[in-house]
C-alpha atoms as a PDB file:
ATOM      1  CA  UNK A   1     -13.936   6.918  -6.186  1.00  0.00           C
ATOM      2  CA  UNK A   2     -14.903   5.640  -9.737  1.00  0.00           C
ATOM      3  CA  UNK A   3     -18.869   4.850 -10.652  1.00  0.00           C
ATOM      4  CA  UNK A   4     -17.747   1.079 -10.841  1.00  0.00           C
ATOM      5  CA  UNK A   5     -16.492   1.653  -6.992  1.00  0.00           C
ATOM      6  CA  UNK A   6     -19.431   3.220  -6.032  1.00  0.00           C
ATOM      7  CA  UNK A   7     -21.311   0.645  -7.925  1.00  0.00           C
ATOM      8  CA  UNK A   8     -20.133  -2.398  -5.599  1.00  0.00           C
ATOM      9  CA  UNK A   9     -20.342  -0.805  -2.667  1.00  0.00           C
ATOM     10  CA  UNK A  10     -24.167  -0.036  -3.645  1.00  0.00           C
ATOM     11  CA  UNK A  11     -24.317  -3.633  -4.155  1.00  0.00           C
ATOM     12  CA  UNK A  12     -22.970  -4.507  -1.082  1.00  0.00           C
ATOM     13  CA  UNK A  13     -25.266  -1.834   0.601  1.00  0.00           C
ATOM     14  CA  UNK A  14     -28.028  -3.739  -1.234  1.00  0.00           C
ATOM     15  CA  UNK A  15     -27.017  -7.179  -0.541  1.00  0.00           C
ATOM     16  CA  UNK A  16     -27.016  -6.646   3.304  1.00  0.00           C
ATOM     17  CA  UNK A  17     -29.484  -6.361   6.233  1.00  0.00           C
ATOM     18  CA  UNK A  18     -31.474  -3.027   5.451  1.00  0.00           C
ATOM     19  CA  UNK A  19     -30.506  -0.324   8.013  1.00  0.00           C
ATOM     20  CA  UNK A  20     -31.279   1.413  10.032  1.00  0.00           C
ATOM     21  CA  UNK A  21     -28.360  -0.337  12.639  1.00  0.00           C
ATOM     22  CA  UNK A  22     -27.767   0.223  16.370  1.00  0.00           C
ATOM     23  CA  UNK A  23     -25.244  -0.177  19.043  1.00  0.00           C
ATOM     24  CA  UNK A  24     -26.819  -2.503  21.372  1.00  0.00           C
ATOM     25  CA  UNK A  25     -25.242  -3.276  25.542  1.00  0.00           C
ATOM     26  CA  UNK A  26     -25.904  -6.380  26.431  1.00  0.00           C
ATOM     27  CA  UNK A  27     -24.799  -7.150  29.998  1.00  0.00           C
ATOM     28  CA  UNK A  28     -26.931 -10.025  31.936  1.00  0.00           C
ATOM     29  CA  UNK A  29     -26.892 -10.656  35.672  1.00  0.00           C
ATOM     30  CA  UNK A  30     -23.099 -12.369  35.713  1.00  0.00           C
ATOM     31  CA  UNK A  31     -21.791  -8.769  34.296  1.00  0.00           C
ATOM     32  CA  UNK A  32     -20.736 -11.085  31.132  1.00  0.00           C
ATOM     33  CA  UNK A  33     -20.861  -8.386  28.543  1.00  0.00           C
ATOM     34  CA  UNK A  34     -21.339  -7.910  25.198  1.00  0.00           C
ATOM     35  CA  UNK A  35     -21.103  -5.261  22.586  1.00  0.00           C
ATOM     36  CA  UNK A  36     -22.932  -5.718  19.173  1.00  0.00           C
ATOM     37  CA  UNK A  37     -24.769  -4.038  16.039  1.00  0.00           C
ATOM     38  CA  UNK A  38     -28.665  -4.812  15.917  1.00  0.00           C
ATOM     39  CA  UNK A  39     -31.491  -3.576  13.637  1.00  0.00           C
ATOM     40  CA  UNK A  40     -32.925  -2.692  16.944  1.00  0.00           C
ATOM     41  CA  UNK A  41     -32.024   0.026  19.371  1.00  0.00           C
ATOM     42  CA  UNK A  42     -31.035  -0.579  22.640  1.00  0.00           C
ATOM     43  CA  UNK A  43     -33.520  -1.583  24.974  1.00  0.00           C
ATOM     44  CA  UNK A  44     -32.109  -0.870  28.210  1.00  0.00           C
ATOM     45  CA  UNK A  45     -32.843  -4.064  29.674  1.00  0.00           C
ATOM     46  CA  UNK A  46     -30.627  -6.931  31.073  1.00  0.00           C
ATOM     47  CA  UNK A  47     -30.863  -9.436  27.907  1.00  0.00           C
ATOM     48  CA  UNK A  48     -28.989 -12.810  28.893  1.00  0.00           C
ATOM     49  CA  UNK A  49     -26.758 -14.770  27.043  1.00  0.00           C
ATOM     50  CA  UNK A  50     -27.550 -17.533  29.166  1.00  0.00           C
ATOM     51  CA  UNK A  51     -31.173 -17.215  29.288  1.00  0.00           C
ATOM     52  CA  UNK A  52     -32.616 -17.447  25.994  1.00  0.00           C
ATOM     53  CA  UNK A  53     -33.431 -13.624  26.076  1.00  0.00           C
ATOM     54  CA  UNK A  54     -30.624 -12.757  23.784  1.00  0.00           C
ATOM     55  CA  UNK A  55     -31.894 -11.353  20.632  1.00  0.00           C
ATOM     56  CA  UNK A  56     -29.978 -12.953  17.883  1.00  0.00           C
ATOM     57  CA  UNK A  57     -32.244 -12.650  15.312  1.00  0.00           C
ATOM     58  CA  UNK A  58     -31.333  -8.870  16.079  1.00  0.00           C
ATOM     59  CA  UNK A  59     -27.963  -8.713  15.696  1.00  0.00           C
ATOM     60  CA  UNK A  60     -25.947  -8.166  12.333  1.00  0.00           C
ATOM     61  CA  UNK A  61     -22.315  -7.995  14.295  1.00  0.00           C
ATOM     62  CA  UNK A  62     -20.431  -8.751  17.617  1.00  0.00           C
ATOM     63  CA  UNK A  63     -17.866  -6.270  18.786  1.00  0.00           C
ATOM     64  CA  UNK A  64     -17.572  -8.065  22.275  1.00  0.00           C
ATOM     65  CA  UNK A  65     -18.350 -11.057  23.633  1.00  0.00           C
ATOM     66  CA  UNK A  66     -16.651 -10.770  26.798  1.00  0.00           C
ATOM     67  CA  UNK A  67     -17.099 -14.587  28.237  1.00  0.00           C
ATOM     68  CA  UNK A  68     -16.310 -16.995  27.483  1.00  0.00           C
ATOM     69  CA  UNK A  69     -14.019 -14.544  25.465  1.00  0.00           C
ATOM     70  CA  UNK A  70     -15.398 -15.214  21.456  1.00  0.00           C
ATOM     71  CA  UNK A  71     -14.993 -11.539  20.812  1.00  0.00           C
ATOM     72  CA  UNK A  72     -12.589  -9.537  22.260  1.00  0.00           C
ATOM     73  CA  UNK A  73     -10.168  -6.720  20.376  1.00  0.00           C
ATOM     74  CA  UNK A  74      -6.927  -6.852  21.239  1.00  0.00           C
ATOM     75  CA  UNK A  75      -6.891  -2.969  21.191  1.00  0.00           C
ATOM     76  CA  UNK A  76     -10.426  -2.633  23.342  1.00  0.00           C
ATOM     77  CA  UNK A  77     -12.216  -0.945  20.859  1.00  0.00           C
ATOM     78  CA  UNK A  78     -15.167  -2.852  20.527  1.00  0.00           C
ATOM     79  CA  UNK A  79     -17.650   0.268  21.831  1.00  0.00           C
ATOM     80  CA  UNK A  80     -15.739   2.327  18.627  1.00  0.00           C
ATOM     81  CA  UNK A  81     -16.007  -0.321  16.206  1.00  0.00           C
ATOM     82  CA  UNK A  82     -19.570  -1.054  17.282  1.00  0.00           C
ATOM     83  CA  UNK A  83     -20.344   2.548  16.670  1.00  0.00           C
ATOM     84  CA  UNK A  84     -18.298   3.308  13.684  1.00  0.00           C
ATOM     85  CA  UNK A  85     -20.592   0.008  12.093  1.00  0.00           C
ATOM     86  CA  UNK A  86     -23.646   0.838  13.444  1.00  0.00           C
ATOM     87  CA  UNK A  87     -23.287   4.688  11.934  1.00  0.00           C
ATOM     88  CA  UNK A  88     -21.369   3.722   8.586  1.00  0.00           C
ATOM     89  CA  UNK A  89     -24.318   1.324   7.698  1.00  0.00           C
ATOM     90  CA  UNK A  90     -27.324   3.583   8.392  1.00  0.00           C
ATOM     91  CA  UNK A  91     -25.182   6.452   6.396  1.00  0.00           C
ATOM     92  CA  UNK A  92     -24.115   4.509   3.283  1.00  0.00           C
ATOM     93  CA  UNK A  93     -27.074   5.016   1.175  1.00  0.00           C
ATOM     94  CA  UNK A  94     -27.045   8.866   1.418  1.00  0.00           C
ATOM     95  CA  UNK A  95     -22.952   8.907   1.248  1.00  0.00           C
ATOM     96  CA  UNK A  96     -23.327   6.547  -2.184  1.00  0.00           C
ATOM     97  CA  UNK A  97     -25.699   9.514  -3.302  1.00  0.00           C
ATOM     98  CA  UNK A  98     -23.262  12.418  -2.867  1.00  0.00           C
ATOM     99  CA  UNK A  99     -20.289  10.791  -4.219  1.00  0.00           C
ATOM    100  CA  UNK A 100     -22.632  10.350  -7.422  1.00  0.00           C
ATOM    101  CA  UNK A 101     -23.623  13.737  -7.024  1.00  0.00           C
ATOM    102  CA  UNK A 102     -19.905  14.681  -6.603  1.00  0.00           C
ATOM    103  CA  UNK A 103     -19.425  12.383  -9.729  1.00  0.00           C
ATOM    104  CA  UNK A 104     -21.702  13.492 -12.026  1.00  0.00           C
ATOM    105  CA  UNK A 105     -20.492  17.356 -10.999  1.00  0.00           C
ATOM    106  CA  UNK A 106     -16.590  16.261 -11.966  1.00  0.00           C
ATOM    107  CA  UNK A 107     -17.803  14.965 -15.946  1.00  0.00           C
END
């Protein structure tokens, strides 16, 4: 990657919710489940969608929304992509400082 790459995806590291993220399991008492990203860790607990207990203000992305079906990957990878977000986004700030590292070490 160049410096100007690295630069806007600093920026966009910037720009967005401050890590670190989580894979949260939301599943209330219907079994209507959901898989998102949260600035929270899971709690464990049965969080309704229908409820009011569902911690929005939490979440940065839905992988699954199971029903009514809003989120759903065709392929069924929304535990993967939930992870694969939740790790990329807490790891970005110390990857961005390598590459430079890696950068600087290439001049």
């Amino acid at each position: 990657m160049t410096s100007d790459e690295l630069d806007q995806l600093a920026a966009l590291e910037q720009a967005a919710t401050p890590g670190p993220w989580y894979v949260r399991e939301l599943d209330d008492e219907a079994c209507m489940g959901a898989f998102a990203v949260s600035t929270r860790q899971d709690t464990g607990g049965n969080e309704s969608m229908r409820s009011g207990a569902w911690p929005g203000e939490e979440m940065v992305a839905a992988c699954l929304v199971q029903s009514p079906a809003y989120v759903v990957p065709a392929d069924g990878r929304h535990e993967e992509n939930a992870k694969l977000i939740a790790v990329m986004r807490t790891a970005l700030p110390e990857l961005l400082r390598l590459a430079r590292v890696g950068l600087a070490s290439e001049r």
